[in-house]
PDB file of N, CA and C in Angstrom:
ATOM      1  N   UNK A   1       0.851  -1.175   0.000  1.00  0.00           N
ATOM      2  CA  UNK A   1       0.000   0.000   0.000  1.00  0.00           C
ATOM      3  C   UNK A   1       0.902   1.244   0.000  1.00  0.00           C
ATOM      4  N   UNK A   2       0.629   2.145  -0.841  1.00  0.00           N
ATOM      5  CA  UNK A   2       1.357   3.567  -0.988  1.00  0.00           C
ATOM      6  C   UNK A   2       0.937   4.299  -0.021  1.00  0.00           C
ATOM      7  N   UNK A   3       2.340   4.853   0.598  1.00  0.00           N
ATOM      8  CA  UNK A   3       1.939   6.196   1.943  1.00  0.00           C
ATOM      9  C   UNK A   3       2.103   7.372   1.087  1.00  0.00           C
ATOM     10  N   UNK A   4       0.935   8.410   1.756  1.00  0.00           N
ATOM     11  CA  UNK A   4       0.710   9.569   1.332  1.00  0.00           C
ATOM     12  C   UNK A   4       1.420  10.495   1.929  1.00  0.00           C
ATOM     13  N   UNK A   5       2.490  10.725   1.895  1.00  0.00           N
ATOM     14  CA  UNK A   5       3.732  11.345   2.476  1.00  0.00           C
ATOM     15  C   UNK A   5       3.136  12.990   2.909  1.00  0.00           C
ATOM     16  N   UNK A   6       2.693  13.655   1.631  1.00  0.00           N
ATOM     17  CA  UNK A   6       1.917  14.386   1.972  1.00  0.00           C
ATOM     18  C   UNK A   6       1.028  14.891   3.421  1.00  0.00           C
ATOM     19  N   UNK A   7       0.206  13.821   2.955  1.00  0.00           N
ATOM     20  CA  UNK A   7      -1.069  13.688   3.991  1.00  0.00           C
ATOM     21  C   UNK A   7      -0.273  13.086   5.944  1.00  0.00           C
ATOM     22  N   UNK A   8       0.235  12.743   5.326  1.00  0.00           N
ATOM     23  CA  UNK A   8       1.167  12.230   6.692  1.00  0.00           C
ATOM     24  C   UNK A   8       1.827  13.242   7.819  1.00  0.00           C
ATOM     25  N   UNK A   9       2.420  14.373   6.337  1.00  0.00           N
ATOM     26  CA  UNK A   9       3.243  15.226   7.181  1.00  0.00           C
ATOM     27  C   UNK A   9       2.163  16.705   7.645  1.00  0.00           C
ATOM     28  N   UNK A  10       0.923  16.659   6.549  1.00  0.00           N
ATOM     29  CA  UNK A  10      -0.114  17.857   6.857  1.00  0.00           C
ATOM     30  C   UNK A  10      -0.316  17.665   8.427  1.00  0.00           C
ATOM     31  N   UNK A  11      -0.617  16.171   8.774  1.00  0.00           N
ATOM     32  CA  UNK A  11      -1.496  15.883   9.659  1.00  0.00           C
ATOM     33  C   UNK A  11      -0.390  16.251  10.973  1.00  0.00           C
ATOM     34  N   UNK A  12       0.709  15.609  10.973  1.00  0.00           N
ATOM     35  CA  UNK A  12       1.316  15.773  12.055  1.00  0.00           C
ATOM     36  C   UNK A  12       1.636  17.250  12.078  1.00  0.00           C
ATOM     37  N   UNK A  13       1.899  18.351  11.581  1.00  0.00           N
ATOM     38  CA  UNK A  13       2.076  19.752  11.405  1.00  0.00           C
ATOM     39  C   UNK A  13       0.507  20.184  11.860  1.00  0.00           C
ATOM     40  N   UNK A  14      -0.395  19.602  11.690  1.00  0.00           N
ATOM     41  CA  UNK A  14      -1.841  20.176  12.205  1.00  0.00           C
ATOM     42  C   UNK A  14      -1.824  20.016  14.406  1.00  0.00           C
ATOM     43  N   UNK A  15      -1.315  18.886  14.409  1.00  0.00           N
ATOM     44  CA  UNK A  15      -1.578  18.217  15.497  1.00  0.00           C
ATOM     45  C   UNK A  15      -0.718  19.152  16.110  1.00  0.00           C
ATOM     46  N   UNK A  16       0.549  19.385  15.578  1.00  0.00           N
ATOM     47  CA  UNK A  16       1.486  20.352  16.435  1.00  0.00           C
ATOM     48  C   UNK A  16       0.884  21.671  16.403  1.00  0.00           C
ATOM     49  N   UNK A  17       0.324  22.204  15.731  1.00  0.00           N
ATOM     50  CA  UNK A  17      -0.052  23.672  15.853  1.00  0.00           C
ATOM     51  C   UNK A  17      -0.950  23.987  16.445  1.00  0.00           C
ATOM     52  N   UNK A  18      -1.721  22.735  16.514  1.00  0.00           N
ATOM     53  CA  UNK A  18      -3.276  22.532  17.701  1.00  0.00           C
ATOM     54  C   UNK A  18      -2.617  22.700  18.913  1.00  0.00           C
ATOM     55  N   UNK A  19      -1.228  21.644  19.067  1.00  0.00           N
ATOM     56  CA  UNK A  19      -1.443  22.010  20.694  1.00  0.00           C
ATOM     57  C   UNK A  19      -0.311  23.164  20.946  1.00  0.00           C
ATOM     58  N   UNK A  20       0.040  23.957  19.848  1.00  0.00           N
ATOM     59  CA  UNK A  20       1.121  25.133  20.048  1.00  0.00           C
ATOM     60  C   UNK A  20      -0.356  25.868  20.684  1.00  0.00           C
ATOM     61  N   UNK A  21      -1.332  25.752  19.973  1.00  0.00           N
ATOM     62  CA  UNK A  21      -2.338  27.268  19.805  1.00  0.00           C
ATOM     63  C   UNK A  21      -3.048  26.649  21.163  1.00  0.00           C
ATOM     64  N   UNK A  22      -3.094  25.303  21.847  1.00  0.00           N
ATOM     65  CA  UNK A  22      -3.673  25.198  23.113  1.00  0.00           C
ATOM     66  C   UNK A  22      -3.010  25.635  24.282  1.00  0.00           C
ATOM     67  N   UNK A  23      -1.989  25.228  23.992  1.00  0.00           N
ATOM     68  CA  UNK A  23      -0.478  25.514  25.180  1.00  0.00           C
ATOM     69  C   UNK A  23      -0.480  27.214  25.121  1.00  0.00           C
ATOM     70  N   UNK A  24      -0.747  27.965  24.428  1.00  0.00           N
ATOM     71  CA  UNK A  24      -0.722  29.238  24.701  1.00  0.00           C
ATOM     72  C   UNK A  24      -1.801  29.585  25.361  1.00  0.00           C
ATOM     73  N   UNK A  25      -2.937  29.273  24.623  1.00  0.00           N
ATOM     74  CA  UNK A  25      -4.203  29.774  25.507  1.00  0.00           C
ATOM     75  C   UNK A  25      -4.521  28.923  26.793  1.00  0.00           C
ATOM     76  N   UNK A  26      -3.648  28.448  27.197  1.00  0.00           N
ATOM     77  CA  UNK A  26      -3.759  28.288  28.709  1.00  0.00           C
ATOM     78  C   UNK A  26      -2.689  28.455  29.212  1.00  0.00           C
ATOM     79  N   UNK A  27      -1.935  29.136  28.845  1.00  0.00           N
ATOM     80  CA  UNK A  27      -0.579  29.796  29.560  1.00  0.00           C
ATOM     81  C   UNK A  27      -1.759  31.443  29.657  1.00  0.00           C
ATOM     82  N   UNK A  28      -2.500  31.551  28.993  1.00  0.00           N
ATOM     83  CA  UNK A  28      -3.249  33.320  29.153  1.00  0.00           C
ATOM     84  C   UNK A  28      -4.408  32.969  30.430  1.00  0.00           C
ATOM     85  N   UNK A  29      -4.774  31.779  30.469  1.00  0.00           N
ATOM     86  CA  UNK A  29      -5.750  31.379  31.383  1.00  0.00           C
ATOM     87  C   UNK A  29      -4.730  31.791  32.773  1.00  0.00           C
ATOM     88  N   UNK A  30      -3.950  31.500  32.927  1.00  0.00           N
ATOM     89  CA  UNK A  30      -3.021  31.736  34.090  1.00  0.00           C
ATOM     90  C   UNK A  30      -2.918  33.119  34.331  1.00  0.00           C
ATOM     91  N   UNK A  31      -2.638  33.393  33.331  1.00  0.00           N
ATOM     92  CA  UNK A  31      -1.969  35.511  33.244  1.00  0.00           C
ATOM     93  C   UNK A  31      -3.063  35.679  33.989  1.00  0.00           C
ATOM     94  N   UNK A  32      -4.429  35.435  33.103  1.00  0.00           N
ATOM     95  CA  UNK A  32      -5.538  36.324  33.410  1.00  0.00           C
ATOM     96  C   UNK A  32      -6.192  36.282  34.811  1.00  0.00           C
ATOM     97  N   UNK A  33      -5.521  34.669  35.677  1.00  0.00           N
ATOM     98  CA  UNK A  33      -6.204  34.303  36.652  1.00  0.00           C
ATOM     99  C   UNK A  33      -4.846  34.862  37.432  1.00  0.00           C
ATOM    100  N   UNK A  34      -3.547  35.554  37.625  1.00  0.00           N
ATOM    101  CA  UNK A  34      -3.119  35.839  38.358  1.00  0.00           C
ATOM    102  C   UNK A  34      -3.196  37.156  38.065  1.00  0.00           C
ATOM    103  N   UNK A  35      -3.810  38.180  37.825  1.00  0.00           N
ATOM    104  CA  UNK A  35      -4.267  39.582  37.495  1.00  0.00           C
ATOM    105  C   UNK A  35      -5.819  39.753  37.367  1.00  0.00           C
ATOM    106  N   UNK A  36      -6.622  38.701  38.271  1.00  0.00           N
ATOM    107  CA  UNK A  36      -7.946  38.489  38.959  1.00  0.00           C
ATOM    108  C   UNK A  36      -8.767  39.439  38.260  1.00  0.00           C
ATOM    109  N   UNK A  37      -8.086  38.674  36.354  1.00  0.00           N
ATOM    110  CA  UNK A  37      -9.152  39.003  35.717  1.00  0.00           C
ATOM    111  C   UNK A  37     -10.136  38.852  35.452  1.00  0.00           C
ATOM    112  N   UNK A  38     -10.540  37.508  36.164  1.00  0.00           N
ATOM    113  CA  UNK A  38     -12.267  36.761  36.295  1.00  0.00           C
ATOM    114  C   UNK A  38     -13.009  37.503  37.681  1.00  0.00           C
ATOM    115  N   UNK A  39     -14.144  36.739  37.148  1.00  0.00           N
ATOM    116  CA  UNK A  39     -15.274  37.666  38.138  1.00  0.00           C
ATOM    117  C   UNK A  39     -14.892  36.804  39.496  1.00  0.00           C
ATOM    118  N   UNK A  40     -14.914  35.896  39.511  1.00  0.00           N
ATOM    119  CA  UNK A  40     -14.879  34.837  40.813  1.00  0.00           C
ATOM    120  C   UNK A  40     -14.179  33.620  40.330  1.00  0.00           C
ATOM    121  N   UNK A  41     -13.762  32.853  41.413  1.00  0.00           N
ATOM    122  CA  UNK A  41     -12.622  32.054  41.726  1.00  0.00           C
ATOM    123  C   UNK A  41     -13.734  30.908  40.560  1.00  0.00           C
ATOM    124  N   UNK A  42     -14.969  31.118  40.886  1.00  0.00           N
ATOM    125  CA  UNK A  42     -15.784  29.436  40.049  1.00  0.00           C
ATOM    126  C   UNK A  42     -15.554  30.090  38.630  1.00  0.00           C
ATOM    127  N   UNK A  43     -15.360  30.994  38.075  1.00  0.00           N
ATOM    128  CA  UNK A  43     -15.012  31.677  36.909  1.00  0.00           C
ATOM    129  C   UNK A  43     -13.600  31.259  36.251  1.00  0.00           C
ATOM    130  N   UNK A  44     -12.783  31.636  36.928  1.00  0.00           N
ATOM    131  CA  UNK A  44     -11.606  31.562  36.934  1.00  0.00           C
ATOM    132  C   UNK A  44     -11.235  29.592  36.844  1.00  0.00           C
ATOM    133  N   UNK A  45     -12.087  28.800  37.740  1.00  0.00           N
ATOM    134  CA  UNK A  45     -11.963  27.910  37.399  1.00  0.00           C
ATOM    135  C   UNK A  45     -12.384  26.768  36.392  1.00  0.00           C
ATOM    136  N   UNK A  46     -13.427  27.520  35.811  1.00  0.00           N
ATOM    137  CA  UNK A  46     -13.939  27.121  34.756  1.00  0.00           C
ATOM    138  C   UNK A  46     -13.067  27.584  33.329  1.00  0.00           C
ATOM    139  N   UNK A  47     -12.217  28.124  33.536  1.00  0.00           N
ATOM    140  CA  UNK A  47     -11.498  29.089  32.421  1.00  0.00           C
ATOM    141  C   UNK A  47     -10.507  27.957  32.366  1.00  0.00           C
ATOM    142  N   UNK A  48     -10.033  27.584  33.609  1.00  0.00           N
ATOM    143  CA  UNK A  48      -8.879  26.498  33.332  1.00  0.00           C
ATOM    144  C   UNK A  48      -9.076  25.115  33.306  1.00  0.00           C
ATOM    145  N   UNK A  49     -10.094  24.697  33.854  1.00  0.00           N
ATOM    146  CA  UNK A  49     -10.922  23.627  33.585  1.00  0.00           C
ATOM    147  C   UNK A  49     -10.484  23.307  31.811  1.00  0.00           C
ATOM    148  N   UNK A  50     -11.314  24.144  31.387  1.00  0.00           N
ATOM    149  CA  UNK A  50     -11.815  24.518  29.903  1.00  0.00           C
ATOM    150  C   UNK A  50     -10.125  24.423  28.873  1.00  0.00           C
ATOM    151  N   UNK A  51      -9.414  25.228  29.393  1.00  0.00           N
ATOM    152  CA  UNK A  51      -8.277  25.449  29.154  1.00  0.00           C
ATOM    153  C   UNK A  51      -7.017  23.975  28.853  1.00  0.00           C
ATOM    154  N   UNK A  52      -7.295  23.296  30.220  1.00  0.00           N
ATOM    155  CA  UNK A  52      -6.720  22.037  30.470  1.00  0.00           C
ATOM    156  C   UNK A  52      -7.008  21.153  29.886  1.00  0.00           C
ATOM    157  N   UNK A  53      -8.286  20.987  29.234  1.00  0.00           N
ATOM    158  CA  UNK A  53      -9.381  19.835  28.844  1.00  0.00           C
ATOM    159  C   UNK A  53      -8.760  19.700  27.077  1.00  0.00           C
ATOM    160  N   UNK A  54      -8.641  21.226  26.803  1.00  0.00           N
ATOM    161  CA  UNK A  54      -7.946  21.386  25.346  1.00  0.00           C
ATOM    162  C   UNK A  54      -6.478  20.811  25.106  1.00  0.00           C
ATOM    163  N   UNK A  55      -6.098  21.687  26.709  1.00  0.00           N
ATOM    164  CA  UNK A  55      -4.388  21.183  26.017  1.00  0.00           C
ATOM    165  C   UNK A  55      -4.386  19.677  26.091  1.00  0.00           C
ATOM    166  N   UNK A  56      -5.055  19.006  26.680  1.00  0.00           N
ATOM    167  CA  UNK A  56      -4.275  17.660  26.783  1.00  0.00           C
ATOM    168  C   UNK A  56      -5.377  16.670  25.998  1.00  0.00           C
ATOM    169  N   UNK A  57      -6.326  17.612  25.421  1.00  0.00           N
ATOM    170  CA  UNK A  57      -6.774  16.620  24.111  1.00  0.00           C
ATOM    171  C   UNK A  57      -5.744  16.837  22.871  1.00  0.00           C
ATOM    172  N   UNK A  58      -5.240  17.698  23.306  1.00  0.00           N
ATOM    173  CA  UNK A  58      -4.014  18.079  21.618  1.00  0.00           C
ATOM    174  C   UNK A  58      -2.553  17.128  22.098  1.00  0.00           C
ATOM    175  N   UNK A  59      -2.862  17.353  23.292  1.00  0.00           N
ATOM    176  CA  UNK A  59      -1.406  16.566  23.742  1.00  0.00           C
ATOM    177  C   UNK A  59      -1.543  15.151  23.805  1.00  0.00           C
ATOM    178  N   UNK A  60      -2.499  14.682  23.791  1.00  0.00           N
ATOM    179  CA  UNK A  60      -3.199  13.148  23.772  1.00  0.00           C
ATOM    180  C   UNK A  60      -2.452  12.638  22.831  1.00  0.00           C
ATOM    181  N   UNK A  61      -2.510  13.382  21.562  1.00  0.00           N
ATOM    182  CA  UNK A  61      -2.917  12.942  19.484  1.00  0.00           C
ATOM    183  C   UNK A  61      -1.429  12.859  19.818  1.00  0.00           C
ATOM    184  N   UNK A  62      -0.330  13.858  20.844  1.00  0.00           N
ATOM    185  CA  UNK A  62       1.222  13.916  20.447  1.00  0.00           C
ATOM    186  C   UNK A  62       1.956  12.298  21.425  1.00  0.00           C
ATOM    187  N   UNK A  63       1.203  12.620  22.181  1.00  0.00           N
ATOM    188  CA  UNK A  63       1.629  11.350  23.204  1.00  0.00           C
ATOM    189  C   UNK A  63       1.014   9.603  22.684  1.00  0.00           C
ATOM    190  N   UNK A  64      -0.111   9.684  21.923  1.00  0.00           N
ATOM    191  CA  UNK A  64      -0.394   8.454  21.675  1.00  0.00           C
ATOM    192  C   UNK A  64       0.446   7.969  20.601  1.00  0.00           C
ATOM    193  N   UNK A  65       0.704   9.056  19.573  1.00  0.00           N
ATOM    194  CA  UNK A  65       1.666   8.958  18.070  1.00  0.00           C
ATOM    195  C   UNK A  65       3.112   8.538  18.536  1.00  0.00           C
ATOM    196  N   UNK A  66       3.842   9.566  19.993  1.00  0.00           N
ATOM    197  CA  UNK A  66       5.604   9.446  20.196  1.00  0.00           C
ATOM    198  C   UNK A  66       5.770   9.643  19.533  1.00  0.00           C
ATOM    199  N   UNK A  67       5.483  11.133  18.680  1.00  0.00           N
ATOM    200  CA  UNK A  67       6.345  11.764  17.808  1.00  0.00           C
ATOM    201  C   UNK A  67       7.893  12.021  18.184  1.00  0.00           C
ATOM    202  N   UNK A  68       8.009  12.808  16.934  1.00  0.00           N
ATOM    203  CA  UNK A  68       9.373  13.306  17.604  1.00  0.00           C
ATOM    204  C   UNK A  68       9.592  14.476  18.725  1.00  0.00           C
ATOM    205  N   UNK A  69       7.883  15.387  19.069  1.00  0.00           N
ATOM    206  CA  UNK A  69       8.741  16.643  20.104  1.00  0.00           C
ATOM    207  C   UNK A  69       7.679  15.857  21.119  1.00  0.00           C
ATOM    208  N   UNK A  70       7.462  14.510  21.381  1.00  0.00           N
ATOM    209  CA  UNK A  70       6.579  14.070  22.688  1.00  0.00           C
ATOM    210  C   UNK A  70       7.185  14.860  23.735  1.00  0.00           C
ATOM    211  N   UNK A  71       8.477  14.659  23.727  1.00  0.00           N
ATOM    212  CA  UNK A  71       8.940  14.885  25.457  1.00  0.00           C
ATOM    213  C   UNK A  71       9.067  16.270  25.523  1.00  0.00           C
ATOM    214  N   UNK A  72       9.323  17.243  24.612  1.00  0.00           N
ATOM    215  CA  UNK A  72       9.276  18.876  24.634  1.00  0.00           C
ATOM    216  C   UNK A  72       7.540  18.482  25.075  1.00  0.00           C
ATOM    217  N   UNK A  73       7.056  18.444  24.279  1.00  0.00           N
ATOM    218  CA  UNK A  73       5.331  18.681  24.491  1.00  0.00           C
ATOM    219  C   UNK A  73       5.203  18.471  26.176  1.00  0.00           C
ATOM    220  N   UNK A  74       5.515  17.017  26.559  1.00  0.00           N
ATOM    221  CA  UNK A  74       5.069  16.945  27.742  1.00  0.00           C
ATOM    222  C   UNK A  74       6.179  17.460  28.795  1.00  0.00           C
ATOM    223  N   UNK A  75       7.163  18.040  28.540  1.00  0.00           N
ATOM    224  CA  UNK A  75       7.979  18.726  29.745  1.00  0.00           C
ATOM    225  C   UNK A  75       6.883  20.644  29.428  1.00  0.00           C
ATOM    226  N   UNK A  76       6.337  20.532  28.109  1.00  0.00           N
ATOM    227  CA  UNK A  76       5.642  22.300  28.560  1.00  0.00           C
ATOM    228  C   UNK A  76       4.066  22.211  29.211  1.00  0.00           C
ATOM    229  N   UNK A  77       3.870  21.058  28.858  1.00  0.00           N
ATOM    230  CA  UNK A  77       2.346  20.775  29.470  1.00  0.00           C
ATOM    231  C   UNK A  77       3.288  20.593  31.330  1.00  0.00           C
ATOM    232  N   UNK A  78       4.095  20.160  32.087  1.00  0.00           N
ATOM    233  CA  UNK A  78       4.065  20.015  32.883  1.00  0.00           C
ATOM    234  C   UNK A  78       4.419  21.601  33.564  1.00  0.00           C
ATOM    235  N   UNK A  79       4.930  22.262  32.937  1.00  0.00           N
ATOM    236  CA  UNK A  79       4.959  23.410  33.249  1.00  0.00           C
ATOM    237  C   UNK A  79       3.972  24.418  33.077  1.00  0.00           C
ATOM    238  N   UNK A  80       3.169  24.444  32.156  1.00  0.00           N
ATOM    239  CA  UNK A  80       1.618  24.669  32.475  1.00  0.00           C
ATOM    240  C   UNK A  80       0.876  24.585  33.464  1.00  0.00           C
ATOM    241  N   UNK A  81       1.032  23.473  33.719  1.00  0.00           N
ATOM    242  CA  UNK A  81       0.728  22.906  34.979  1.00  0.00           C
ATOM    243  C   UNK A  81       0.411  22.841  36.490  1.00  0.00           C
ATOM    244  N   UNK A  82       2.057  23.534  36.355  1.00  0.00           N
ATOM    245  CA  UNK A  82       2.834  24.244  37.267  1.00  0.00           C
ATOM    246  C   UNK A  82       2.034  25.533  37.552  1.00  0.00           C
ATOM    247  N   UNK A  83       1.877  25.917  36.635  1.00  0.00           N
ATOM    248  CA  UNK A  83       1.648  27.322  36.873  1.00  0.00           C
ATOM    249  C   UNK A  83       0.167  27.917  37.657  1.00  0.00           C
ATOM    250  N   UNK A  84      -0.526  26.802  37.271  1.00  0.00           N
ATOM    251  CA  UNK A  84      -1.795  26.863  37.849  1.00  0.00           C
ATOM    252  C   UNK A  84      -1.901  26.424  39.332  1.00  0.00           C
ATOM    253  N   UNK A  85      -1.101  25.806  39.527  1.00  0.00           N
ATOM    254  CA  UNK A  85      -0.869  25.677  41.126  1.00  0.00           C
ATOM    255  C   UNK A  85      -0.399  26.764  42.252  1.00  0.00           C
ATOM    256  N   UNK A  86       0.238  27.600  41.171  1.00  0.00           N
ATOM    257  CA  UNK A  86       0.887  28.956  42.096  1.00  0.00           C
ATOM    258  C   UNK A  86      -0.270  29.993  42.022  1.00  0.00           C
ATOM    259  N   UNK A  87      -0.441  30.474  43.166  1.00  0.00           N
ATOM    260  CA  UNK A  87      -1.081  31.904  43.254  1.00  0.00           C
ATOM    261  C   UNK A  87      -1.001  33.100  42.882  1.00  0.00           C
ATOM    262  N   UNK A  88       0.477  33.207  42.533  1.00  0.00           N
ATOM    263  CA  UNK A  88       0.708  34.570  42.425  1.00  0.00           C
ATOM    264  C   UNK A  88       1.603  34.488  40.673  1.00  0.00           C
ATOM    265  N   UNK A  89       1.892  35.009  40.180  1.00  0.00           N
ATOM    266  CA  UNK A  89       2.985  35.259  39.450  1.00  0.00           C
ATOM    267  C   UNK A  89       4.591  35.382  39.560  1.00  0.00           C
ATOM    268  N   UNK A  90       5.121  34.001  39.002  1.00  0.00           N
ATOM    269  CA  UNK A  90       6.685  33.671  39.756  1.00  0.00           C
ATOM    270  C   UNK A  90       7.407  34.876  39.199  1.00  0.00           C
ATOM    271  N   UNK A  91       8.456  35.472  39.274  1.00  0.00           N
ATOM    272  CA  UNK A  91       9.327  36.488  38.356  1.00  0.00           C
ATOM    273  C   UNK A  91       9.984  35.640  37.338  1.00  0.00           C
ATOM    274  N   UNK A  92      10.255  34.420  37.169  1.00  0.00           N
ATOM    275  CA  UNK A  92      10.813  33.677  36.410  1.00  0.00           C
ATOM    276  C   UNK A  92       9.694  32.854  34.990  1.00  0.00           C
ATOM    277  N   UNK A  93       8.568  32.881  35.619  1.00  0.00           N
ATOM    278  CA  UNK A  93       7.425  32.120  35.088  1.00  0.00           C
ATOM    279  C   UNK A  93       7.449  31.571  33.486  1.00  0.00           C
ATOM    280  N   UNK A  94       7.268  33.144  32.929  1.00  0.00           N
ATOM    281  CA  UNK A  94       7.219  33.345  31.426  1.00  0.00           C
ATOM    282  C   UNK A  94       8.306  33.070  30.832  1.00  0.00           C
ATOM    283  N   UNK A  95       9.936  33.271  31.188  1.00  0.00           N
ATOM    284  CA  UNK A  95      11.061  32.937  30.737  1.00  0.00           C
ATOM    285  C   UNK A  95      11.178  31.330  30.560  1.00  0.00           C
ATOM    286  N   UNK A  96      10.807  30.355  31.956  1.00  0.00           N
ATOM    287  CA  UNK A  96      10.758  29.219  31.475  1.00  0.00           C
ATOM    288  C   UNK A  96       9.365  28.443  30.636  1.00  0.00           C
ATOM    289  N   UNK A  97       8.474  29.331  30.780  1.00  0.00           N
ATOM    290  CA  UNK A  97       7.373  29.106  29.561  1.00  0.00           C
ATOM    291  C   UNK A  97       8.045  29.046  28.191  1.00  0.00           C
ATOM    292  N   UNK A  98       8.205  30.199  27.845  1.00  0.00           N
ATOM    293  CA  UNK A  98       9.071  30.551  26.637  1.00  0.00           C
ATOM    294  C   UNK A  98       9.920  29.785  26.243  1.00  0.00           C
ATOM    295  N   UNK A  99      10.613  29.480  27.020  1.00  0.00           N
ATOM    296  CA  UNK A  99      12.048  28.555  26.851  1.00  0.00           C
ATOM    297  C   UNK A  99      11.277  26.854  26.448  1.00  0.00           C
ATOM    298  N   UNK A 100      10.963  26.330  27.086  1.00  0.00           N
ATOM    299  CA  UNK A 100       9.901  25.377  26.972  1.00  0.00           C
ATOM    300  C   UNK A 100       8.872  25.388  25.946  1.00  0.00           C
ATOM    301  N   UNK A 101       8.685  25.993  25.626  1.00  0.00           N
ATOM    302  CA  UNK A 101       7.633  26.317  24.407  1.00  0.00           C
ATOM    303  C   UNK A 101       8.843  26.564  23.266  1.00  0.00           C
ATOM    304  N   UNK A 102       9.249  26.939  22.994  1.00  0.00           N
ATOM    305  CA  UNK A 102      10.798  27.243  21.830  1.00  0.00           C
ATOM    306  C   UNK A 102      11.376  25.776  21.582  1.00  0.00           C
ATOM    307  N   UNK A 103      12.029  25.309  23.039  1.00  0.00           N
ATOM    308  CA  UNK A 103      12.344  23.609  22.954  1.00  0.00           C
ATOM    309  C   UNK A 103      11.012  22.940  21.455  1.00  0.00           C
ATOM    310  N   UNK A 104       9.944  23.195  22.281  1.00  0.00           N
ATOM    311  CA  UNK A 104       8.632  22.593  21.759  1.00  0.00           C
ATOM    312  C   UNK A 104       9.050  23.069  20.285  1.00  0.00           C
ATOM    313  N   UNK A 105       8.715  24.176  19.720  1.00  0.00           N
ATOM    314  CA  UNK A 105       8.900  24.529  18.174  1.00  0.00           C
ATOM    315  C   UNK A 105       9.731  24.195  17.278  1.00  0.00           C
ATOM    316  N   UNK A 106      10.833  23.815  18.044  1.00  0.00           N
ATOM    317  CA  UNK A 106      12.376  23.629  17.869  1.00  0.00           C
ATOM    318  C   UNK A 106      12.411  21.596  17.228  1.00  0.00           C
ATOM    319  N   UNK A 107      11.638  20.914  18.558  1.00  0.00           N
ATOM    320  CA  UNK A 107      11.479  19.776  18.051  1.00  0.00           C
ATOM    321  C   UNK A 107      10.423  19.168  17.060  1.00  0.00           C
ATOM    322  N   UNK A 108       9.491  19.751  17.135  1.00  0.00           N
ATOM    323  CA  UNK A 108       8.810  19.847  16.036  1.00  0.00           C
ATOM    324  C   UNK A 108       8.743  19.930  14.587  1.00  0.00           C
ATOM    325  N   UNK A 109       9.512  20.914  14.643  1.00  0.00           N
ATOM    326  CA  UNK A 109      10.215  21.115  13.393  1.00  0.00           C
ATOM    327  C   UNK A 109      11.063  20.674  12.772  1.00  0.00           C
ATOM    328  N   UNK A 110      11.880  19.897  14.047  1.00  0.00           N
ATOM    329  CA  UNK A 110      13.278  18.953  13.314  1.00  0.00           C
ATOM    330  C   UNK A 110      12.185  17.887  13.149  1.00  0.00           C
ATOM    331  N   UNK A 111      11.176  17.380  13.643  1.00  0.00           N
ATOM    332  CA  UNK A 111      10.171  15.821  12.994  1.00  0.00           C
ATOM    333  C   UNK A 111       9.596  16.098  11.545  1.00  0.00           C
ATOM    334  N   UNK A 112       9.232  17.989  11.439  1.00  0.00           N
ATOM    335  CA  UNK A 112       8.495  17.850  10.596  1.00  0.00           C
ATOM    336  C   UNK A 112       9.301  17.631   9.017  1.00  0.00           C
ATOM    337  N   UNK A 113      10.854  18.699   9.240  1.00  0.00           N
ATOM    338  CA  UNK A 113      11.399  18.101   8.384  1.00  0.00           C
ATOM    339  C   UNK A 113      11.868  16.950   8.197  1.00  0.00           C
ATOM    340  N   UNK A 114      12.267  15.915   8.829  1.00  0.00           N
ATOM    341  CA  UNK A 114      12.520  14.598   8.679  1.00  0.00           C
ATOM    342  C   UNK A 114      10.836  14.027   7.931  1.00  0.00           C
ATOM    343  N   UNK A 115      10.198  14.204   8.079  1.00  0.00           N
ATOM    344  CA  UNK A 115       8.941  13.677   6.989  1.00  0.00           C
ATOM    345  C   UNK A 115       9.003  13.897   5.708  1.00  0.00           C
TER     346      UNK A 115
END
């Protein structure tokens, strides 16, 4: 049977950008919940609820496959993570977001060209 090399590499480049574009919007769920930008704490927790439920349906598709950036993916989801556990805003927070998220783009991209 012929592989659609194509279709192979669309899909895994979709899956990564799903959970680039989830992993951000719940890194903002955090911002917004440590600058008590929600009305109330059941607000605020429904934001990350909501938030969490996304990233790790995108992170599911990366972890069931063992692509090539699994372990970037799941060392920034654990730092996500992280973040929702703290109350306040670390001074360091966003630097190792960033850094972690870059890793993430970084491996990604070396899988996508190898396809």
């Amino acid at each position: 049977m012929a592989q659609d090399w194509a279709a192979v590499y669309l899909a895994h480049r979709e899956m990564y950008a799903a959970f680039l574009t989830a992993t951000d919007a719940e890194a903002r769920v955090a911002w917004r919940r440590w600058r008590d930008e929600y009305e109330d704490k059941r607000e605020a927790l429904a934001a990350v609820d909501a938030a969490f439920t996304a990233t790790q349906a995108s992170f599911n598709m990366i972890d069931l496959e063992d692509v090539g950036a699994a372990l970037e993916a799941s060392a920034l989801v654990e730092w996500i993570r992280a973040m929702h556990e703290a109350d306040a805003e670390a001074a360091d927070v966003w630097e190792e977001f960033m850094r972690r998220r870059r890793a993430f783009v970084e491996a990604a991209r070396k899988d996508l060209r190898a396809r």
